[in-house]
Protein backbone atom coordinates (compact mmCIF):
# COMPACT_ATOMS: atom_id res chain seq x y z
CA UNK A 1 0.00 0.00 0.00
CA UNK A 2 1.24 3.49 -0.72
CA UNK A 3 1.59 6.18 1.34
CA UNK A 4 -0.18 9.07 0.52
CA UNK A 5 1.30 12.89 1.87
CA UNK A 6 -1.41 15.41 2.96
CA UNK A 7 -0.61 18.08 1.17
CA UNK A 8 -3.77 20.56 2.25
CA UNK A 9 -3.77 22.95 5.09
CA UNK A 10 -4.90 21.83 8.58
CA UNK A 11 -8.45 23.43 9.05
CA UNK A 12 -9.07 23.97 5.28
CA UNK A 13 -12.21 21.87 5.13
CA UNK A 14 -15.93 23.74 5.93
CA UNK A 15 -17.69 22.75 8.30
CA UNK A 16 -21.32 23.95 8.30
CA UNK A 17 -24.83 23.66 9.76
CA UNK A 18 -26.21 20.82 11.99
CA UNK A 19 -25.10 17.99 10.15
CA UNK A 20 -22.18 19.35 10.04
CA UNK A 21 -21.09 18.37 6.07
CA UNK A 22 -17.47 18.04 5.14
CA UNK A 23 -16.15 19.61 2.44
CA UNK A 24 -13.56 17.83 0.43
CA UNK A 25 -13.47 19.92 -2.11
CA UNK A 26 -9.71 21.66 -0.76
CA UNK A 27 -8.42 18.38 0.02
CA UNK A 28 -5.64 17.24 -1.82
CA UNK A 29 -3.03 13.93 -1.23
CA UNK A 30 0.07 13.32 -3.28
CA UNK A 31 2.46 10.23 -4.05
CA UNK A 32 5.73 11.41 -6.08
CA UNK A 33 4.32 12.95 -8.68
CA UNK A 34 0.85 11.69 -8.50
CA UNK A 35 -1.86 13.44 -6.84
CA UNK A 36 -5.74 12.74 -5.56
CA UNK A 37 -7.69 15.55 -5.40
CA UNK A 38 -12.11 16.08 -5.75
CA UNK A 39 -13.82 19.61 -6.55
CA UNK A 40 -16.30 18.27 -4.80
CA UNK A 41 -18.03 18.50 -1.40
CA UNK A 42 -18.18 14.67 -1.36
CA UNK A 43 -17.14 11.75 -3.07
CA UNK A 44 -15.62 12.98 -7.12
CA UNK A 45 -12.04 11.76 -6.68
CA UNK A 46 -9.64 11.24 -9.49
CA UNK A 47 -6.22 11.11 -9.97
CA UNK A 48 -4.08 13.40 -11.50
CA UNK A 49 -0.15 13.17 -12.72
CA UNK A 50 0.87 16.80 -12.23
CA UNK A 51 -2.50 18.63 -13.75
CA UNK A 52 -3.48 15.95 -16.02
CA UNK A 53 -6.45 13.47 -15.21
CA UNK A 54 -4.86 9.79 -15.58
CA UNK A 55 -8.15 7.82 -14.31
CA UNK A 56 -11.19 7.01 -17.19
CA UNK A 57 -13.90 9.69 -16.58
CA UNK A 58 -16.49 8.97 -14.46
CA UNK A 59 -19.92 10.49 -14.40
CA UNK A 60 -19.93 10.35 -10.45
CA UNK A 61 -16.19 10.37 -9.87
CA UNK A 62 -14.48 7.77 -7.08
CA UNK A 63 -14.88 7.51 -3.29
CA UNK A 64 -11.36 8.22 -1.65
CA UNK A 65 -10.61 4.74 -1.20
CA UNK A 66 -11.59 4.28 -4.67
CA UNK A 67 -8.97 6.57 -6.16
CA UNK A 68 -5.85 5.05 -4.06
CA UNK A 69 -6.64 1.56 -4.98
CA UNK A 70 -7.07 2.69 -8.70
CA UNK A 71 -3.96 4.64 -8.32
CA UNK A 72 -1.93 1.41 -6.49
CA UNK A 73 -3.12 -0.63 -9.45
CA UNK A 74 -1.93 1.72 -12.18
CA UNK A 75 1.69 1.95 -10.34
CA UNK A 76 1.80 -1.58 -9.61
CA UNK A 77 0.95 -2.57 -13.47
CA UNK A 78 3.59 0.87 -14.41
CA UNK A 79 6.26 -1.12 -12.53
CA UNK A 80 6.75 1.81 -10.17
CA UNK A 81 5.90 0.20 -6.82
């Protein structure tokens, strides 16, 4: 399993009302040169290698987990891990 970095700000996510919804749409988590990142307020991850999109296009995007397994396979099958 890789290890991804946290690369957003502490505190960057909104928190809001009393459901309290989290906001991933700041987040952003890198590997080397890879990163996982969402515009979204939920769910809408896909992976990037510097700005461009390497995943297929999704209508709904990936959960989190989604996106590092996708990424694992794609270095695994690149030889890079």
């Amino acid at each position: 399993m890789i290890k991804l970095k946290r690369l957003h700000k502490e505190l960057t996510h909104v928190w809001s009302g009393i459901g309290h919804y989290h906001d991933s749409s700041k987040s952003l988590y890198g590997y080397k040169d890879y990163f996982i990142k969402t515009n979204d307020y939920y769910m809408g991850w896909n992976v990037y290698k510097g700005e461009e999109q390497i995943n297929p296009i999704t209508i709904s995007g990936m959960s989190f987990k989604g996106a590092r397994e996708w990424l694992e396979n794609y270095l695994k099958e690149k030889g890079e891990i």
